[in-house]
PDB file of N, CA and C in Angstrom:
ATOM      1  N   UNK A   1      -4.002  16.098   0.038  1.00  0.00           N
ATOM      2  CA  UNK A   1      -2.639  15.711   0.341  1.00  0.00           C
ATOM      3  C   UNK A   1      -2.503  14.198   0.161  1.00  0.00           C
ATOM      4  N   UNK A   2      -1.743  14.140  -0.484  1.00  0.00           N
ATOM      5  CA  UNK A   2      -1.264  12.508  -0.451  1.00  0.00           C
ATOM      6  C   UNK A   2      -1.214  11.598   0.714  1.00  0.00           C
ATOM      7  N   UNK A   3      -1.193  10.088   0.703  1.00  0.00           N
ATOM      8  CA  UNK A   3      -1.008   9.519   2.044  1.00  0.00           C
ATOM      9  C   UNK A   3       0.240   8.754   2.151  1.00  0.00           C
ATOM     10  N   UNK A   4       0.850   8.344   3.142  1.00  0.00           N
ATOM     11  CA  UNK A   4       2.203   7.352   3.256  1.00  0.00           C
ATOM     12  C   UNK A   4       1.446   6.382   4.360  1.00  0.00           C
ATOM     13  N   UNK A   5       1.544   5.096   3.644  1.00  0.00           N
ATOM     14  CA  UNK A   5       0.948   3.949   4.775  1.00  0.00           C
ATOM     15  C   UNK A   5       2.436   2.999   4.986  1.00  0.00           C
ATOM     16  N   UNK A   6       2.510   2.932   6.265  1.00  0.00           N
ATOM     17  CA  UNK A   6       3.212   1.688   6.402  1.00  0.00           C
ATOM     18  C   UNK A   6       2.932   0.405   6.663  1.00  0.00           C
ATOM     19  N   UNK A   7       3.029  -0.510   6.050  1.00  0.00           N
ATOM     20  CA  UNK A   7       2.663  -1.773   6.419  1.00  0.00           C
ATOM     21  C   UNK A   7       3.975  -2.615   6.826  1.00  0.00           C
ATOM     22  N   UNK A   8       3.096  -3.347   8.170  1.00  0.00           N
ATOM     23  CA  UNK A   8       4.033  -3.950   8.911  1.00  0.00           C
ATOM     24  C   UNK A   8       3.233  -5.415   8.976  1.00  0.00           C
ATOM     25  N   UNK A   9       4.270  -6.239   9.003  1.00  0.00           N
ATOM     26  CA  UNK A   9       4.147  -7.366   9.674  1.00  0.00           C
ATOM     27  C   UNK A   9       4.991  -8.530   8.468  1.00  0.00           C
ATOM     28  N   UNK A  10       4.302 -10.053   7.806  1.00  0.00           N
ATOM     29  CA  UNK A  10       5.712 -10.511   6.616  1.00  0.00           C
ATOM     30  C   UNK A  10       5.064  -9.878   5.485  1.00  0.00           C
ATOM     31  N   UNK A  11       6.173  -9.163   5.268  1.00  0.00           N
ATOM     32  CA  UNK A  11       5.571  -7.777   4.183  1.00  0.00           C
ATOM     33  C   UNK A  11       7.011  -7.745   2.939  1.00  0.00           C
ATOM     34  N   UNK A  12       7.958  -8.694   3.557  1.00  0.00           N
ATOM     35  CA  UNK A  12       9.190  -8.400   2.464  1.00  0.00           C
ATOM     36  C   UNK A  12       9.037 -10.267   2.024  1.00  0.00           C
ATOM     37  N   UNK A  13       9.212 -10.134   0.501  1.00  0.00           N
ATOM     38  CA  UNK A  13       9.575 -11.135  -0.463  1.00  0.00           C
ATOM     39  C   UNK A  13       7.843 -12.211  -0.545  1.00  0.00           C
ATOM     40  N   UNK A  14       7.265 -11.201  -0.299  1.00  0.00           N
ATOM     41  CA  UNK A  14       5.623 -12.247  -0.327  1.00  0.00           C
ATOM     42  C   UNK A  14       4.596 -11.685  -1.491  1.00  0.00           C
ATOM     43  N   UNK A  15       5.316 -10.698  -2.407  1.00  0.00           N
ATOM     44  CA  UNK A  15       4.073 -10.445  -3.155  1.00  0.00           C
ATOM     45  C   UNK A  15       3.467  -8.811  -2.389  1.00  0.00           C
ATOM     46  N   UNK A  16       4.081  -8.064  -1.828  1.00  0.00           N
ATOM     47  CA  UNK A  16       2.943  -6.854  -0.942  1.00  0.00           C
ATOM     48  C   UNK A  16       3.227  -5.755  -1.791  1.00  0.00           C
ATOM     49  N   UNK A  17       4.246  -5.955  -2.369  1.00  0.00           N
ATOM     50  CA  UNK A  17       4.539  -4.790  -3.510  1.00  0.00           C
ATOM     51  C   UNK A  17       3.368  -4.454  -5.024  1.00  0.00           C
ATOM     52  N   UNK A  18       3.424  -5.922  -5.083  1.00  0.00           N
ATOM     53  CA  UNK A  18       2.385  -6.074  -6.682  1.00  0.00           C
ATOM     54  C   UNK A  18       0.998  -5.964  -5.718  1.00  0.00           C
ATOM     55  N   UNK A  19       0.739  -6.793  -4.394  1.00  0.00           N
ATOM     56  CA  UNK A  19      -0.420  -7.026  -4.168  1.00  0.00           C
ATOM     57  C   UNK A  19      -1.081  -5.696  -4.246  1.00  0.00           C
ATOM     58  N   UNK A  20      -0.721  -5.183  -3.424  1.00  0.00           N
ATOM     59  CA  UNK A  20      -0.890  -3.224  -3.487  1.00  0.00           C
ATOM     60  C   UNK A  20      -0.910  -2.987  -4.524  1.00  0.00           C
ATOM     61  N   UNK A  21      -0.033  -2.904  -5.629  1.00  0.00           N
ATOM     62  CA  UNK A  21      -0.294  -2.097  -6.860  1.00  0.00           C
ATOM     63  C   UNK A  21      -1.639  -2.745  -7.526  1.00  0.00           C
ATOM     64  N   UNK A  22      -2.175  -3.948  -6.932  1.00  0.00           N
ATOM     65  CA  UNK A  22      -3.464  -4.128  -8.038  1.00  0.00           C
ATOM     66  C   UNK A  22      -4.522  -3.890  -7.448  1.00  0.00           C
ATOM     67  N   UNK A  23      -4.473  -3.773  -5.960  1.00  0.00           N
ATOM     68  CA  UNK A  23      -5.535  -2.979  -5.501  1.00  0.00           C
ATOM     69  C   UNK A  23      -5.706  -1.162  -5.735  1.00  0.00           C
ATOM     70  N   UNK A  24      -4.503  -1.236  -5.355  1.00  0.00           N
ATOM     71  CA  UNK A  24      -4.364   0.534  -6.090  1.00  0.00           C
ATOM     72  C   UNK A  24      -4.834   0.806  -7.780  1.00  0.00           C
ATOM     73  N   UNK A  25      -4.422  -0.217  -8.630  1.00  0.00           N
ATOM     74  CA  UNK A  25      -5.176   0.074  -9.606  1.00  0.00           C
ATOM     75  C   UNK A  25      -6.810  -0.037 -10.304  1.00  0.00           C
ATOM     76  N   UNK A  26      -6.971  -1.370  -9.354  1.00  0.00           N
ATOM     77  CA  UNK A  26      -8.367  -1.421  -8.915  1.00  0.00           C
ATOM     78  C   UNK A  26      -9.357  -0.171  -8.363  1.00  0.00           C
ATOM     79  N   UNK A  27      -8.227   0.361  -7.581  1.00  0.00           N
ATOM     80  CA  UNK A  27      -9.304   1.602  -7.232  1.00  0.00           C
ATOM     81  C   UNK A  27      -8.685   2.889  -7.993  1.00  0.00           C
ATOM     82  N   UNK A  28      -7.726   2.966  -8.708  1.00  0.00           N
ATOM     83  CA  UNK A  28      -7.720   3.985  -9.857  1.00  0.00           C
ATOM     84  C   UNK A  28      -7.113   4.785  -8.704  1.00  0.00           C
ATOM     85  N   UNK A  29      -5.901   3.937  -8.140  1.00  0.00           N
ATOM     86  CA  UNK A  29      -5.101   5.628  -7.363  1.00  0.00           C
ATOM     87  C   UNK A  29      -3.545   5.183  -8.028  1.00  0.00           C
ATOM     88  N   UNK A  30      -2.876   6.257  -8.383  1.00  0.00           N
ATOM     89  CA  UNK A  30      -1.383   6.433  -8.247  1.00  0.00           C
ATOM     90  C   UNK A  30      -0.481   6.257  -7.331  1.00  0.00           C
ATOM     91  N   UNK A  31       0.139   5.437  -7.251  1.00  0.00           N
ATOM     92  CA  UNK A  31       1.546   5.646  -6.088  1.00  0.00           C
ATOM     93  C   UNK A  31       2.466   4.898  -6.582  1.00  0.00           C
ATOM     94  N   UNK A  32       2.994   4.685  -5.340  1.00  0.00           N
ATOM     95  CA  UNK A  32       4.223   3.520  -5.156  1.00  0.00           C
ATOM     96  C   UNK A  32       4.299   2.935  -4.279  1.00  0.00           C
ATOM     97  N   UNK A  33       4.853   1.579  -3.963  1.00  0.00           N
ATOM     98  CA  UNK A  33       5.420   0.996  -2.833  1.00  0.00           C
ATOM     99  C   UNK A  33       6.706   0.638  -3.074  1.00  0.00           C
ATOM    100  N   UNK A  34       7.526   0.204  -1.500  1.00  0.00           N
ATOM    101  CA  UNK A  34       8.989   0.452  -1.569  1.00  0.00           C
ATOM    102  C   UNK A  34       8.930  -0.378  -0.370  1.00  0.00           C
ATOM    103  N   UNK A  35      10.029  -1.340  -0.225  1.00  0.00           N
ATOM    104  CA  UNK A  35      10.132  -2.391   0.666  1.00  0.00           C
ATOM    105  C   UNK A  35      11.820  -1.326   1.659  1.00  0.00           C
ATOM    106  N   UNK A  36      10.960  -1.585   2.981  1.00  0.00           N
ATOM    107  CA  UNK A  36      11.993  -0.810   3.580  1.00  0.00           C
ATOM    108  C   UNK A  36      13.416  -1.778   4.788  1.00  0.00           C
ATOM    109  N   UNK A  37      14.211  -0.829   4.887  1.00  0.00           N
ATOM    110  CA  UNK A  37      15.470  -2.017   5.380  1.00  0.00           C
ATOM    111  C   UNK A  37      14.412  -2.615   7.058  1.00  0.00           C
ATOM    112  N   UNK A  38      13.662  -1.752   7.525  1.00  0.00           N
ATOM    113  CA  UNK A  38      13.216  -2.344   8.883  1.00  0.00           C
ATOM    114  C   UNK A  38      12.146  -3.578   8.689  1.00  0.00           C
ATOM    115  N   UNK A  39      11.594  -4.218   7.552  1.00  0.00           N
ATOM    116  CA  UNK A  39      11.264  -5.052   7.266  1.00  0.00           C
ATOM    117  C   UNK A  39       9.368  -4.377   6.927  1.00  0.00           C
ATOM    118  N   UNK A  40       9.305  -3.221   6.671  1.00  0.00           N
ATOM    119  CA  UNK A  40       8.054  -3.008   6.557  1.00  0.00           C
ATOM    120  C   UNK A  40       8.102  -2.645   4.755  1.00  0.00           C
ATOM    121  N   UNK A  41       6.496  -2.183   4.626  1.00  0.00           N
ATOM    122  CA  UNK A  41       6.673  -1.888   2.978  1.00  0.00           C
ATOM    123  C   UNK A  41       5.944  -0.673   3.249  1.00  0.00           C
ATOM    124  N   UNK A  42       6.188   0.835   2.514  1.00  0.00           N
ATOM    125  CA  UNK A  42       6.056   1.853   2.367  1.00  0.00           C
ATOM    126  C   UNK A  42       5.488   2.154   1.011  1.00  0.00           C
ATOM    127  N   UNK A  43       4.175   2.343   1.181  1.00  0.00           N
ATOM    128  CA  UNK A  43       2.826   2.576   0.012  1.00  0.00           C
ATOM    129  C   UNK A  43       2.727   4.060   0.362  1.00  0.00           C
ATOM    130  N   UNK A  44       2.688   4.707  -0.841  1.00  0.00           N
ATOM    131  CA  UNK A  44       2.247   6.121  -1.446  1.00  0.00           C
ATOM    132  C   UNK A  44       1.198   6.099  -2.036  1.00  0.00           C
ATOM    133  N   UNK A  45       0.531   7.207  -1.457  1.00  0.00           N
ATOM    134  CA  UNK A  45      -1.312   7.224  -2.250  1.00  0.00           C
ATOM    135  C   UNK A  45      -1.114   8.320  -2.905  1.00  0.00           C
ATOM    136  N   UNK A  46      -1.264   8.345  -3.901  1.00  0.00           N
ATOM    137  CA  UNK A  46      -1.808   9.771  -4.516  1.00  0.00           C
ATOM    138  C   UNK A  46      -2.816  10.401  -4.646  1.00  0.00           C
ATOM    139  N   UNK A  47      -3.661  10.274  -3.942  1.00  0.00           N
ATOM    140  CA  UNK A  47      -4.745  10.995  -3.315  1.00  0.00           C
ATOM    141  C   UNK A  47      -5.230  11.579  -2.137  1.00  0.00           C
ATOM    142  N   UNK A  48      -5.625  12.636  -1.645  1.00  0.00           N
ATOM    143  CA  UNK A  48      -6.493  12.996  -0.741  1.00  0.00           C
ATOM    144  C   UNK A  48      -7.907  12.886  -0.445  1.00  0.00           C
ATOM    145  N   UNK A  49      -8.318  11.684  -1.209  1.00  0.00           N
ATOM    146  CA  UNK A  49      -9.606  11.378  -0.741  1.00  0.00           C
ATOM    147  C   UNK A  49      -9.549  10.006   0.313  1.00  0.00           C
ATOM    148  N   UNK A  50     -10.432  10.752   1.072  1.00  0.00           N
ATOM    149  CA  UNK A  50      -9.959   9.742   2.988  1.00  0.00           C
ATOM    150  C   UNK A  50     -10.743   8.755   2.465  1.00  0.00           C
ATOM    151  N   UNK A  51     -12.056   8.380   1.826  1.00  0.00           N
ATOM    152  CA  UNK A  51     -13.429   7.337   2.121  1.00  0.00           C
ATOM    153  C   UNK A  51     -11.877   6.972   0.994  1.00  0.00           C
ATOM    154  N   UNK A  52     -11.271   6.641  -0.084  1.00  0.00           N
ATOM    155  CA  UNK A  52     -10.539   5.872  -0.725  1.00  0.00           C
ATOM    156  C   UNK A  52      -9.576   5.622  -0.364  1.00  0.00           C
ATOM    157  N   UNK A  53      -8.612   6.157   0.129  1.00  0.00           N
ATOM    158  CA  UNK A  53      -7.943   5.237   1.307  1.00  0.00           C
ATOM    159  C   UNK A  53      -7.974   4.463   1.893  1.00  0.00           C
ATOM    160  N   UNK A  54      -9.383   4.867   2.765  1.00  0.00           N
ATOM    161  CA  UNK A  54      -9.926   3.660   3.996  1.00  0.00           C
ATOM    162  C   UNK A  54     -10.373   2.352   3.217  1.00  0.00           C
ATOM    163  N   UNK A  55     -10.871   2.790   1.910  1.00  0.00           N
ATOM    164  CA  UNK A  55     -11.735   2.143   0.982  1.00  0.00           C
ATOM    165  C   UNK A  55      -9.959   0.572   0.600  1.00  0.00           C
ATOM    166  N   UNK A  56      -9.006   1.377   0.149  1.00  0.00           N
ATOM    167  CA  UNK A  56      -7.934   0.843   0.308  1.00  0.00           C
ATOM    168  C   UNK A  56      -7.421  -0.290   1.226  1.00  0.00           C
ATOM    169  N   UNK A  57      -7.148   0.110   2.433  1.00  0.00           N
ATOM    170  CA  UNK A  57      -6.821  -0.109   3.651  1.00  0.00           C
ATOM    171  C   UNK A  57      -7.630  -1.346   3.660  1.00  0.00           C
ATOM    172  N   UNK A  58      -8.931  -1.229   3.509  1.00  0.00           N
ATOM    173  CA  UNK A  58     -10.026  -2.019   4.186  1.00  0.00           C
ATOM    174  C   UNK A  58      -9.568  -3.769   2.984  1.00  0.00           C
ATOM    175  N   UNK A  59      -9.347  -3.180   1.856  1.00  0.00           N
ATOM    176  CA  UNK A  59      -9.261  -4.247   0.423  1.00  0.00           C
ATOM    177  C   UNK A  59      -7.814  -4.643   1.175  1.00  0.00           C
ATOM    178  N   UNK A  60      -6.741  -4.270   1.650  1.00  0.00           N
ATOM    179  CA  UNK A  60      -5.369  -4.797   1.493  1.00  0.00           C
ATOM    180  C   UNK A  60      -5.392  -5.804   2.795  1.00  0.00           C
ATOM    181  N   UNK A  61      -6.337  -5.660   3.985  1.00  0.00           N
ATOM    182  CA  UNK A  61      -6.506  -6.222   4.702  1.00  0.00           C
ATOM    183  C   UNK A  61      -7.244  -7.271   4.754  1.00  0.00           C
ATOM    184  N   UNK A  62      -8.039  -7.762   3.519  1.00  0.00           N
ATOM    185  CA  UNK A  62      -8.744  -8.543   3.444  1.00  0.00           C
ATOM    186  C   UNK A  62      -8.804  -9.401   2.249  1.00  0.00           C
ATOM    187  N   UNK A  63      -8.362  -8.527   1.157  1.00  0.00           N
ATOM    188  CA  UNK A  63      -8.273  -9.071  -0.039  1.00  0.00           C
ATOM    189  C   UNK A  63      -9.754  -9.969  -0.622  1.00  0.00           C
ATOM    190  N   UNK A  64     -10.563  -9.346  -0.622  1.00  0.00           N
ATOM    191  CA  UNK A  64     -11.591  -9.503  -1.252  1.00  0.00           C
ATOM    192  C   UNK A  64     -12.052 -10.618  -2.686  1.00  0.00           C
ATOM    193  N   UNK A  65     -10.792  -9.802  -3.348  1.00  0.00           N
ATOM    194  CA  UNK A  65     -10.772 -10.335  -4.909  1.00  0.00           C
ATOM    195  C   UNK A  65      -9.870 -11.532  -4.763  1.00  0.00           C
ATOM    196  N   UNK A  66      -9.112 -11.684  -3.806  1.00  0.00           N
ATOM    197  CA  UNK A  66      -8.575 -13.090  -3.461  1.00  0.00           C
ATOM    198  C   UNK A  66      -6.909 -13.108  -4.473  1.00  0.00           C
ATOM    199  N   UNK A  67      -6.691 -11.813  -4.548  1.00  0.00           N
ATOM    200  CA  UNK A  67      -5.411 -11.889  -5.383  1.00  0.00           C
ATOM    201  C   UNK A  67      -4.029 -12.357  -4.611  1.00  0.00           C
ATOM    202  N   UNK A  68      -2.893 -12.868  -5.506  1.00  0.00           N
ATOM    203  CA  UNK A  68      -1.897 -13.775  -4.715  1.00  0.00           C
ATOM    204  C   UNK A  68      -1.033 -12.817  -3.166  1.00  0.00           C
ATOM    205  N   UNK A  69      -1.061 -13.039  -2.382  1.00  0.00           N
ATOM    206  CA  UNK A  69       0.151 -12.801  -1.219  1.00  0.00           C
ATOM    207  C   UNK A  69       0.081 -13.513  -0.551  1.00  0.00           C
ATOM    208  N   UNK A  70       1.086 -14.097  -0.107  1.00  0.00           N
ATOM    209  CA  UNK A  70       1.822 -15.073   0.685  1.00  0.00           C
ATOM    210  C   UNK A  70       2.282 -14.453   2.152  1.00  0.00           C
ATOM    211  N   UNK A  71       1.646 -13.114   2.262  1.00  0.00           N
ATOM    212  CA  UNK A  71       2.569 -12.675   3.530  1.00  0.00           C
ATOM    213  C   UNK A  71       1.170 -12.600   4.361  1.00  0.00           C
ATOM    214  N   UNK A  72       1.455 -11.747   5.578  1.00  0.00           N
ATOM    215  CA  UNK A  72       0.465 -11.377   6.170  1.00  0.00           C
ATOM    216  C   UNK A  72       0.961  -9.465   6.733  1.00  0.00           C
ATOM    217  N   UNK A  73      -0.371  -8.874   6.673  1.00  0.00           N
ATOM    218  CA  UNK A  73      -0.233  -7.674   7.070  1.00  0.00           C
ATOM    219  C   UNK A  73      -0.947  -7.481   8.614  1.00  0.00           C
ATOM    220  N   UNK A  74       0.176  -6.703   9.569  1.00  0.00           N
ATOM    221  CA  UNK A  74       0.027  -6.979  11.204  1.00  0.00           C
ATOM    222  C   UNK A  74      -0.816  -5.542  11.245  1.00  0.00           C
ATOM    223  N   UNK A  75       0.037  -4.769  10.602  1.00  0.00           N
ATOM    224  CA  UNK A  75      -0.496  -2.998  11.322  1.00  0.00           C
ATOM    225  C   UNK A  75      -0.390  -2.147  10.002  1.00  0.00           C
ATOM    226  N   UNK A  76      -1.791  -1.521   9.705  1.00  0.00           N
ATOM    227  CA  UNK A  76      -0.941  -0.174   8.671  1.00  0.00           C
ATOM    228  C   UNK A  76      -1.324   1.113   9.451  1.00  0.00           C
ATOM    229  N   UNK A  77      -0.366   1.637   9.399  1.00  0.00           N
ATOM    230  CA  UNK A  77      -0.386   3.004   9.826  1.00  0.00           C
ATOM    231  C   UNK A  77      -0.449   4.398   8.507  1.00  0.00           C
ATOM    232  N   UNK A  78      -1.662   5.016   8.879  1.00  0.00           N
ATOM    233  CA  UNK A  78      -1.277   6.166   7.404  1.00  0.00           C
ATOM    234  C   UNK A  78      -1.144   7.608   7.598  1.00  0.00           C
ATOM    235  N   UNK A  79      -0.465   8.443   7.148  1.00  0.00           N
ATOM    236  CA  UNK A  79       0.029   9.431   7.235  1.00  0.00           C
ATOM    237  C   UNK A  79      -0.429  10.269   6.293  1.00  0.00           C
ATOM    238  N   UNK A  80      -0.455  11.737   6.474  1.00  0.00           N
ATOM    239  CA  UNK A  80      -0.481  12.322   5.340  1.00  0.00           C
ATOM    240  C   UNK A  80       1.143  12.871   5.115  1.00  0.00           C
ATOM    241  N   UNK A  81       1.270  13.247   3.907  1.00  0.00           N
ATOM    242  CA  UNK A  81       2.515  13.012   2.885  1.00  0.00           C
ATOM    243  C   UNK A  81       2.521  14.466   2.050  1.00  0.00           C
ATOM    244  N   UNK A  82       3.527  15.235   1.941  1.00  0.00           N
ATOM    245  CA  UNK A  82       3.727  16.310   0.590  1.00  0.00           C
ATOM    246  C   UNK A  82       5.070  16.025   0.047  1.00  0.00           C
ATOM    247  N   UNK A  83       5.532  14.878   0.351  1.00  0.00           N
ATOM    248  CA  UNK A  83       7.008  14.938  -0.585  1.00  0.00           C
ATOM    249  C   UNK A  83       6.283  14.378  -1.997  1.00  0.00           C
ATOM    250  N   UNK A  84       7.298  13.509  -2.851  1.00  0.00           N
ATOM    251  CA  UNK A  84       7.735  13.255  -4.212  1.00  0.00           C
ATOM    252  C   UNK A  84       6.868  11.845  -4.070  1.00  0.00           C
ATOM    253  N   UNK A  85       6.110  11.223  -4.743  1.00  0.00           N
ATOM    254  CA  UNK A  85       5.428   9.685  -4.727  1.00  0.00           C
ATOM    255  C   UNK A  85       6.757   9.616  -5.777  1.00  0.00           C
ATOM    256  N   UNK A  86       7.513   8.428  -5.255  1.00  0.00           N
ATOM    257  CA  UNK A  86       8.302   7.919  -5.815  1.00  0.00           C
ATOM    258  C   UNK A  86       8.567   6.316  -5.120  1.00  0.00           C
ATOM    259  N   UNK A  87       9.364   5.492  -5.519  1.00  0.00           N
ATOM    260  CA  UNK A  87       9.504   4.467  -4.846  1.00  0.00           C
ATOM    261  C   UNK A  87       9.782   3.354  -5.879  1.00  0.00           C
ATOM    262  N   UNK A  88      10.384   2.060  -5.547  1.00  0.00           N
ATOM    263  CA  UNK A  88      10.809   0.887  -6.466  1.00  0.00           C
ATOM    264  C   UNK A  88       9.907   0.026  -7.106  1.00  0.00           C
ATOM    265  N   UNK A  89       8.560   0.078  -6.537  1.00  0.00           N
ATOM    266  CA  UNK A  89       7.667  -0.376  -7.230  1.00  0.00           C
ATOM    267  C   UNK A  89       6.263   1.004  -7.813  1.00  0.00           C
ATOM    268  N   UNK A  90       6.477   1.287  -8.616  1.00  0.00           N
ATOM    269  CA  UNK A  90       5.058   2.329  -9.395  1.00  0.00           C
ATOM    270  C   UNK A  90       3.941   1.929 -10.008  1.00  0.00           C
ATOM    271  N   UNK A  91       3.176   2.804  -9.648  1.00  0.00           N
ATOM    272  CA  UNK A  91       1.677   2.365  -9.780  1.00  0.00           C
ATOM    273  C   UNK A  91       0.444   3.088  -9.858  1.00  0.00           C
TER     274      UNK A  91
END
């Protein structure tokens, strides 16, 4: 099953849209992210593998490879998901 993460904290106009999509492509998953009106950003995994997720999670929180964001991430919360991976940024 797919996952829905929310990330909270300065997550709108800093880069969390692309930052995500290059870790997501880094790890070879499909989704999207979508900047939402409550000020969080809404990432779609297209996968059901948990160790890559976490594997995820663990890179967006730390940024390893040192790629650009300007924001900071407070909380992600992840869900599992069966709707449509869709969203304003694809990936």
């Amino acid at each position: 099953m797919a996952k829905k993460l929310i990330l909270r904290g300065v997550v709108h106009g800093v880069f969390c849209r692309a930052y995500c999509s290059q870790y997501a492509r880094k790890l070879r998953i499909r989704g999207s992210a979508s900047n939402i009106s409550d000020g969080s950003v809404r990432v779609l995994l297209n996968t059901d593998d948990r160790e890559l997720v976490d594997r995820f999670v663990s890179e967006i929180k730390n940024n390893p490879d040192g790629y650009t964001f300007y924001g900071r991430i407070e909380t992600i919360d992840v869900y599992d998901y069966a709707g449509i991976i869709s969203g304003d940024y694809q990936f």
